[in-house]
Protein backbone atom coordinates (compact mmCIF):
# COMPACT_ATOMS: atom_id res chain seq x y z
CA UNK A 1 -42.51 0.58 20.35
CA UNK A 2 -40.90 0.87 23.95
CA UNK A 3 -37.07 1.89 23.40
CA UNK A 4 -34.23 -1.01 24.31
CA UNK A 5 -31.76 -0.95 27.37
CA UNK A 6 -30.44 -4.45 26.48
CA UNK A 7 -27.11 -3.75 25.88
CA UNK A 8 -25.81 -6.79 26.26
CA UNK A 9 -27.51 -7.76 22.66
CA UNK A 10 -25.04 -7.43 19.49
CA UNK A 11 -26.06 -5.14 16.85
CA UNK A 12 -27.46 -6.90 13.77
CA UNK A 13 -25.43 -6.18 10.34
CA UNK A 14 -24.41 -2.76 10.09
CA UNK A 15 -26.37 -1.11 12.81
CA UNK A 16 -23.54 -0.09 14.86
CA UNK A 17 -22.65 1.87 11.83
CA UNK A 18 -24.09 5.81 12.38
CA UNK A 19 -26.02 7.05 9.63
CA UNK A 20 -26.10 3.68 7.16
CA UNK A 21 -28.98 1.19 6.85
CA UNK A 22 -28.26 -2.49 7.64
CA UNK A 23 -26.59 -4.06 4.98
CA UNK A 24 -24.53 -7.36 5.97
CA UNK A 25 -20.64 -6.84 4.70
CA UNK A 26 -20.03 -10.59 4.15
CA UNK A 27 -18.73 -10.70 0.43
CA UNK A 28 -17.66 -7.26 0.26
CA UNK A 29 -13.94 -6.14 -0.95
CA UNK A 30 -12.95 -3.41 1.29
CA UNK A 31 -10.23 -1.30 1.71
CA UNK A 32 -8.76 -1.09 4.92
CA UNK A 33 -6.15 1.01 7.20
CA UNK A 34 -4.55 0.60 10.51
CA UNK A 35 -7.42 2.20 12.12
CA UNK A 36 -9.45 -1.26 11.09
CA UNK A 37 -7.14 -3.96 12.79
CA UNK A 38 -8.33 -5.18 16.01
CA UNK A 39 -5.51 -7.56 16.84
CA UNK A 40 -2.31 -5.50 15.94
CA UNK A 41 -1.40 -2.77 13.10
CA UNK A 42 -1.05 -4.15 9.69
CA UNK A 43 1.88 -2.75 7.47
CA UNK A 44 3.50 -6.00 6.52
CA UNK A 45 4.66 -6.60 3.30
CA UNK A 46 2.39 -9.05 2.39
CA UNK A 47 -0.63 -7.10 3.11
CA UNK A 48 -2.20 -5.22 0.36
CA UNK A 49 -5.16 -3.43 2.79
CA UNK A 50 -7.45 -5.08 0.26
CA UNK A 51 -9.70 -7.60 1.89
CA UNK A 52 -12.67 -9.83 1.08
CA UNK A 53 -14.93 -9.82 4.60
CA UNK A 54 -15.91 -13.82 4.70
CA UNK A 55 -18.36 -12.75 7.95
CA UNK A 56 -19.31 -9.63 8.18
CA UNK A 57 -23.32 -10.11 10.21
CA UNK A 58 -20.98 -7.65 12.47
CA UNK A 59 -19.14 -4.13 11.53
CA UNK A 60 -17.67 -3.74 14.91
CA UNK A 61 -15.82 -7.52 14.40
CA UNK A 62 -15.46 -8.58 10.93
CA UNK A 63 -13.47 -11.88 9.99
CA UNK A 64 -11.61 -10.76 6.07
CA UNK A 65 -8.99 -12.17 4.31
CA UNK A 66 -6.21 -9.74 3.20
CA UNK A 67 -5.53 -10.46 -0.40
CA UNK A 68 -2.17 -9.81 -0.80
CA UNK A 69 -0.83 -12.13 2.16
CA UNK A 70 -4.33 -14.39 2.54
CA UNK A 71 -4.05 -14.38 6.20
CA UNK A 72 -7.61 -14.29 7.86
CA UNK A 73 -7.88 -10.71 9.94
CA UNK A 74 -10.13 -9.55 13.01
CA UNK A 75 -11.34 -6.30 11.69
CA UNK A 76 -13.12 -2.89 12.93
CA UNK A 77 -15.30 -2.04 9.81
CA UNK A 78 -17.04 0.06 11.91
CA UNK A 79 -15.52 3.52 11.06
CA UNK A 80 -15.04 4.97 7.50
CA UNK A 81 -14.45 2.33 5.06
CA UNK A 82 -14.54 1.93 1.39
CA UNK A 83 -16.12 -1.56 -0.20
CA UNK A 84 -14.78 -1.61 -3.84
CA UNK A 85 -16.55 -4.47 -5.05
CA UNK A 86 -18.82 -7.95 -3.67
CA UNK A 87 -17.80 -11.04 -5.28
CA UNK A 88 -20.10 -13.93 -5.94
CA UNK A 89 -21.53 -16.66 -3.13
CA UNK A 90 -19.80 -19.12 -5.37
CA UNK A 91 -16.14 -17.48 -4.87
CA UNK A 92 -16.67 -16.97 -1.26
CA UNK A 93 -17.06 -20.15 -0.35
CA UNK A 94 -14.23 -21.64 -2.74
CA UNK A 95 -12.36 -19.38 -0.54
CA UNK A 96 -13.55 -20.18 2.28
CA UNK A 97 -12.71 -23.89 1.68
CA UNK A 98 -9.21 -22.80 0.65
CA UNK A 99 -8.41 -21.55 3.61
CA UNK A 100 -9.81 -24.32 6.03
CA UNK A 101 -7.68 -26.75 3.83
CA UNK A 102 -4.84 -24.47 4.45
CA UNK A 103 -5.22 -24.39 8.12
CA UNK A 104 -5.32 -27.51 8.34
CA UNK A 105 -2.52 -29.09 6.89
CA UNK A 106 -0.36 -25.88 8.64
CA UNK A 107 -1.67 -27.18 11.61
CA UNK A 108 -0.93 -30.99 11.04
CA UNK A 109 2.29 -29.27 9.20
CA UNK A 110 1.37 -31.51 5.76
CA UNK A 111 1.93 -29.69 2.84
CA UNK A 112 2.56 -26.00 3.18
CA UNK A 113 2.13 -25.25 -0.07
CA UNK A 114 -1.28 -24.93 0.08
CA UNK A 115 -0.73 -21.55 2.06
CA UNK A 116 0.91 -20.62 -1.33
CA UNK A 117 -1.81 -21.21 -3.61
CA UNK A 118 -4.59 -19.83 -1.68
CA UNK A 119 -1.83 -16.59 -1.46
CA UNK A 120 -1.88 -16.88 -5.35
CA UNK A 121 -5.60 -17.57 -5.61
CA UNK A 122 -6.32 -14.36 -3.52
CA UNK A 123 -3.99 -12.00 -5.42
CA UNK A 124 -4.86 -13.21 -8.47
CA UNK A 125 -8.55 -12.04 -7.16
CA UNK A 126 -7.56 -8.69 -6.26
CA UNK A 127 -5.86 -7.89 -9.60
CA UNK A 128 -9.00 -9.39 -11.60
CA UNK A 129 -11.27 -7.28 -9.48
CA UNK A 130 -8.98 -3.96 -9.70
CA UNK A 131 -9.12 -4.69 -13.27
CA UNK A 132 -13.04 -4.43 -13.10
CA UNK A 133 -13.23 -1.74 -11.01
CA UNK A 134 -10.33 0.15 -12.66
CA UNK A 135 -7.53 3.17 -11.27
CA UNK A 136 -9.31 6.07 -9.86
CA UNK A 137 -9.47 8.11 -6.54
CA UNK A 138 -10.64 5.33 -4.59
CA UNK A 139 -8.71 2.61 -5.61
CA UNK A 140 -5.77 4.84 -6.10
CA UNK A 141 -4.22 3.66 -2.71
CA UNK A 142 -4.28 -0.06 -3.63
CA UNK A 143 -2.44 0.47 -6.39
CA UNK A 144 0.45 2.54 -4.71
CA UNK A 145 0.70 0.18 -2.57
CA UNK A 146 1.13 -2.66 -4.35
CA UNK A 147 3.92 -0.60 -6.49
CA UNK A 148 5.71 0.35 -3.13
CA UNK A 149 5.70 -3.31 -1.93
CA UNK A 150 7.49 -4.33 -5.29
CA UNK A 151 10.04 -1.67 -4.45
CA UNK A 152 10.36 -2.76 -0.91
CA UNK A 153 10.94 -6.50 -1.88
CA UNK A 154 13.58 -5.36 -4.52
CA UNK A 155 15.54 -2.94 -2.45
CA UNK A 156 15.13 -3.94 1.49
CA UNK A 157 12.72 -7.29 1.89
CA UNK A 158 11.78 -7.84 5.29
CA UNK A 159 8.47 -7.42 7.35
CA UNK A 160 7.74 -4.30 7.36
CA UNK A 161 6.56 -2.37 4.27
CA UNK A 162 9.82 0.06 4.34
CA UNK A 163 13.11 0.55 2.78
CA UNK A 164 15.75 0.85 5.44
CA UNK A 165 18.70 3.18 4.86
CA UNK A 166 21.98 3.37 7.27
CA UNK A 167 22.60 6.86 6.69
CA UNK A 168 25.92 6.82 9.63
CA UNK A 169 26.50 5.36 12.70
CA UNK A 170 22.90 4.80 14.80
CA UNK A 171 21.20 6.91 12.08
CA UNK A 172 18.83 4.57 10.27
CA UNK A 173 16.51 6.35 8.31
CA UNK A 174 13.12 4.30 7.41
CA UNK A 175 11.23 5.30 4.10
CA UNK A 176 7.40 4.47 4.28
CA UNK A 177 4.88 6.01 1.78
CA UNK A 178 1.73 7.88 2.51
CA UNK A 179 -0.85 5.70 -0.09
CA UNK A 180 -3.80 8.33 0.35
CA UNK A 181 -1.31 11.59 0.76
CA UNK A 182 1.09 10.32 -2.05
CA UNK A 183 3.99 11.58 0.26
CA UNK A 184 7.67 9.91 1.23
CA UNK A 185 8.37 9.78 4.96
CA UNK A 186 11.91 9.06 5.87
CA UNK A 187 11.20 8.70 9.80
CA UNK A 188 14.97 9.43 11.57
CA UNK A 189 16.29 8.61 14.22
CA UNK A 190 16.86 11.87 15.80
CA UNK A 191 15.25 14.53 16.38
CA UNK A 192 17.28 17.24 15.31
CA UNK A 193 17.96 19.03 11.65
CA UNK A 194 20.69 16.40 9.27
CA UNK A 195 21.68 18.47 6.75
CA UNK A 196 23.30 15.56 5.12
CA UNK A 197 20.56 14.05 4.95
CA UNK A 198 18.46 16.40 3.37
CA UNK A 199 20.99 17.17 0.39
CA UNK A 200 20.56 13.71 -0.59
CA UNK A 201 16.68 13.63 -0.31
CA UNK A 202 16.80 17.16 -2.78
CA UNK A 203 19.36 15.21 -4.72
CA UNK A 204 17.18 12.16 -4.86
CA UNK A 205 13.70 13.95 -5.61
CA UNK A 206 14.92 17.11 -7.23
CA UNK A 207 11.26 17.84 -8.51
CA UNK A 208 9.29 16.85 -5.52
CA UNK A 209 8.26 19.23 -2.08
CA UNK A 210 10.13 18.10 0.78
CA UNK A 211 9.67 19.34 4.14
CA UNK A 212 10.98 18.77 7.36
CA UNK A 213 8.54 17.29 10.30
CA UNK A 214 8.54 19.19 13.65
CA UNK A 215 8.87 17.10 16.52
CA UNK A 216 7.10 19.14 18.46
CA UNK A 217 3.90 19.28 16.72
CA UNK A 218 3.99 15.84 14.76
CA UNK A 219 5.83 13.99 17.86
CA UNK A 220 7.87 12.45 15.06
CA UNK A 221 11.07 13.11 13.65
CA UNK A 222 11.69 13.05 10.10
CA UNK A 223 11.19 14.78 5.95
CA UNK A 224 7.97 14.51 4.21
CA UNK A 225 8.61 14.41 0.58
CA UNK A 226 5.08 14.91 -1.52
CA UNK A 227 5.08 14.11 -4.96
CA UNK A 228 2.74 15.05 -7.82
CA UNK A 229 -0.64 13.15 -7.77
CA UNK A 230 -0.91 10.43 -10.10
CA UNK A 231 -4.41 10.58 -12.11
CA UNK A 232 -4.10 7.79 -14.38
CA UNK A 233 -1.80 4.40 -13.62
CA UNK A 234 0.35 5.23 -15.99
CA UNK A 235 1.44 8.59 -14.14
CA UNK A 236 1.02 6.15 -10.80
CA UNK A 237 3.88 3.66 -12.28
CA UNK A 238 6.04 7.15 -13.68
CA UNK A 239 5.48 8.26 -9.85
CA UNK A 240 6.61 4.37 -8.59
CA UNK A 241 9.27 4.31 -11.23
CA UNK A 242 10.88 7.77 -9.76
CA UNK A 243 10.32 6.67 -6.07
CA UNK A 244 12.43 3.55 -6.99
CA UNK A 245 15.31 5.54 -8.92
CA UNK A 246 15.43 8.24 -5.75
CA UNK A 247 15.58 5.48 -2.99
CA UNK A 248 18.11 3.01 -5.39
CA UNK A 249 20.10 6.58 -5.17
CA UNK A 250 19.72 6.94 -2.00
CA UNK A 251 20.96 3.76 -0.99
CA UNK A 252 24.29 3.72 -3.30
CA UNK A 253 25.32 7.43 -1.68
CA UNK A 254 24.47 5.91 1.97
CA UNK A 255 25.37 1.85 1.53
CA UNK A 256 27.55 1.64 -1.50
CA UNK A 257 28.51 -2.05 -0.89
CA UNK A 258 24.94 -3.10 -0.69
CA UNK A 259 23.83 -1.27 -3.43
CA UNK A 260 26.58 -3.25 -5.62
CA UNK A 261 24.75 -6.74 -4.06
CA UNK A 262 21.48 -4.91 -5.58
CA UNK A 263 22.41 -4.29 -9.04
CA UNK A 264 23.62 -7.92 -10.17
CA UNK A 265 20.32 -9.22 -8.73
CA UNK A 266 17.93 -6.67 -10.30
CA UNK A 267 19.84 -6.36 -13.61
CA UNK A 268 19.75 -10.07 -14.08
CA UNK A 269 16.46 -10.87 -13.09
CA UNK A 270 14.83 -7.47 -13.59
CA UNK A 271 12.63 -5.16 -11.31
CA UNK A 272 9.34 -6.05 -9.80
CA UNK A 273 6.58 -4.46 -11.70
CA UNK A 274 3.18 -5.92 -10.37
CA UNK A 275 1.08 -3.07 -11.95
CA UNK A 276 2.71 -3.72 -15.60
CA UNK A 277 0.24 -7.04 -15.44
CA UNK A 278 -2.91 -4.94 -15.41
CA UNK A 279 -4.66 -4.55 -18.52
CA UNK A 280 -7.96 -1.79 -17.44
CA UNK A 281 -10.11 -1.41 -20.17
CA UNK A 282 -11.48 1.61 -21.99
CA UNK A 283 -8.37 4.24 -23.35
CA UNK A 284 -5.66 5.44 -21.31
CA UNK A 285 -4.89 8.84 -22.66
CA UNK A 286 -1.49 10.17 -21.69
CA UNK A 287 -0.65 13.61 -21.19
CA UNK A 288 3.09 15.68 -21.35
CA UNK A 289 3.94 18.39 -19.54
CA UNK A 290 3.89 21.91 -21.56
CA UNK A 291 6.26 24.54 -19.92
CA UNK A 292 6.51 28.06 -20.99
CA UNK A 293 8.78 29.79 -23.67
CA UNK A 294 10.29 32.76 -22.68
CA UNK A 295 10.59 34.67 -26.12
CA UNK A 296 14.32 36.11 -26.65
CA UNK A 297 14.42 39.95 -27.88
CA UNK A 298 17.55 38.82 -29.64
CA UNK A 299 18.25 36.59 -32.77
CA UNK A 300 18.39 33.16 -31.76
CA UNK A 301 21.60 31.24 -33.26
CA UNK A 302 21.39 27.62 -34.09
């Protein structure tokens, strides 16, 4: 067989891909990062980077619907990627007749609350399939981030998948986590050492590494703060629950007026807590912490 120089001709399924054989992605659940958007970088709140890829004949431009928000991406499956799961022919095109009913009536601005049940129709997908699949290294990223989106909509809702914190005058300090380090970033806005700020992030994560970020390596200013990795969900909600108690902190030190607006609202209607709905099968076995006992060479009183 003479070799090709037609360049011109797309790549059939996954051929683009180095090193995989051709296997069309369409009805595949995928996981996907910044590095996958085509159009612009994801990081909204309503994104979960969990997708189902509705045509997908083409790595290098896949169309998927992320199933947090249900908005239909462009996507670059072409480098590493991680499918989770394939859902029926059935449920992909129920889905994909959701979402052309959607469009529409946006469009002809009918009834927009079809947008909101094909949003609940997809989420209500990706918990039933993260149920299935169950909480393990690779779906360990989902999860975190749909705990860290609760905590964003509870402390600091807006469009980014933050918490905001004024720390002083011009010094707004933005606290993203790291899903596949399990690591706080609190970007600031300058470049230099603030010491007050870093008492209150040791104050605020007494137990977890925190280190500083060297703008002249990492080109960004900013701590790192790493917690322990969570093996099982319940250890990933204990990690979630103590990122929510050290930014909650961190905002009554910094914002003490807005942190009094906060409390009414959660303690009335209660914390977000998407990952208390899961119910994974087989047994979730626990496990405490054992420290060591120094022995005393004295009597011990009681």
């Amino acid at each position: 067989m003479n070799p090709t120089l037609d360049t011109d001709r797309r790549p059939e399924a996954m051929a683009d891909v180095p090193g995989v054989c051709e296997l069309p992605l369409t009805r595949a659940v995928v996981q996907y990062r910044d590095a996958h958007e085509i159009d612009e970088d994801g990081g909204r709140i309503q994104d979960i980077g969990l997708a189902l890829v509705l045509q997908g004949r083409y790595a290098s431009a896949a169309e998927a619907v992320d199933l947090g928000s249900a908005e239909v991406k462009l996507l670059d499956l072409s480098s590493e990627l991680i499918v989770l799961d394939w859902v029926y022919e059935p449920t992909l095109e129920h889905m994909g007749r959701l979402i052309s009913v959607a469009a529409r009536d946006v469009t002809e601005r009918r009834d927009e609350r079809r947008g909101e049940e094909l949003a609940q129709f997809t989420f209500r997908l990706a918990l039933r399939l993260l149920e299935r699949v169950g909480y393990g290294p690779l779906t360990r990223p989902t999860f975190l981030r749909i705990g860290f989106r609760d905590i964003c909509r509870d402390l600091d809702l807006h469009e980014g998948t933050s918490v905001r914190i004024v720390a002083g005058p011009r010094r707004i300090v933005r606290a993203r986590l790291d899903y596949d380090g399990n690591a706080l970033f609190f970007r600031t806005a300058d470049e230099r050492e603030d010491p007050e700020v870093e008492v209150a992030l040791l104050e605020a994560f007494p137990h977890a590494d925190m280190r500083r970020s060297v703008p002249a390596l990492a080109g960004i200013a900013g701590y790192q703060v790493r917690l322990p990795l969570p093996l099982t969900l319940d250890e990933a909600r204990t990690t979630l629950a103590g990122i929510r108690s050290g930014l909650a902190h961190l905002v009554a030190r910094f914002e003490p007026d807005r942190f009094r607006s906060l409390e009414p609202v959660l303690s009335t209607f209660g914390v977000r807590e998407t990952l208390a709905q899961l119910h994974l099968p087989g047994p979730r076995t626990q496990f405490a912490s054992v420290h060591r006992v120094v022995a005393s060479s004295g009597p011990v009183v009681h």
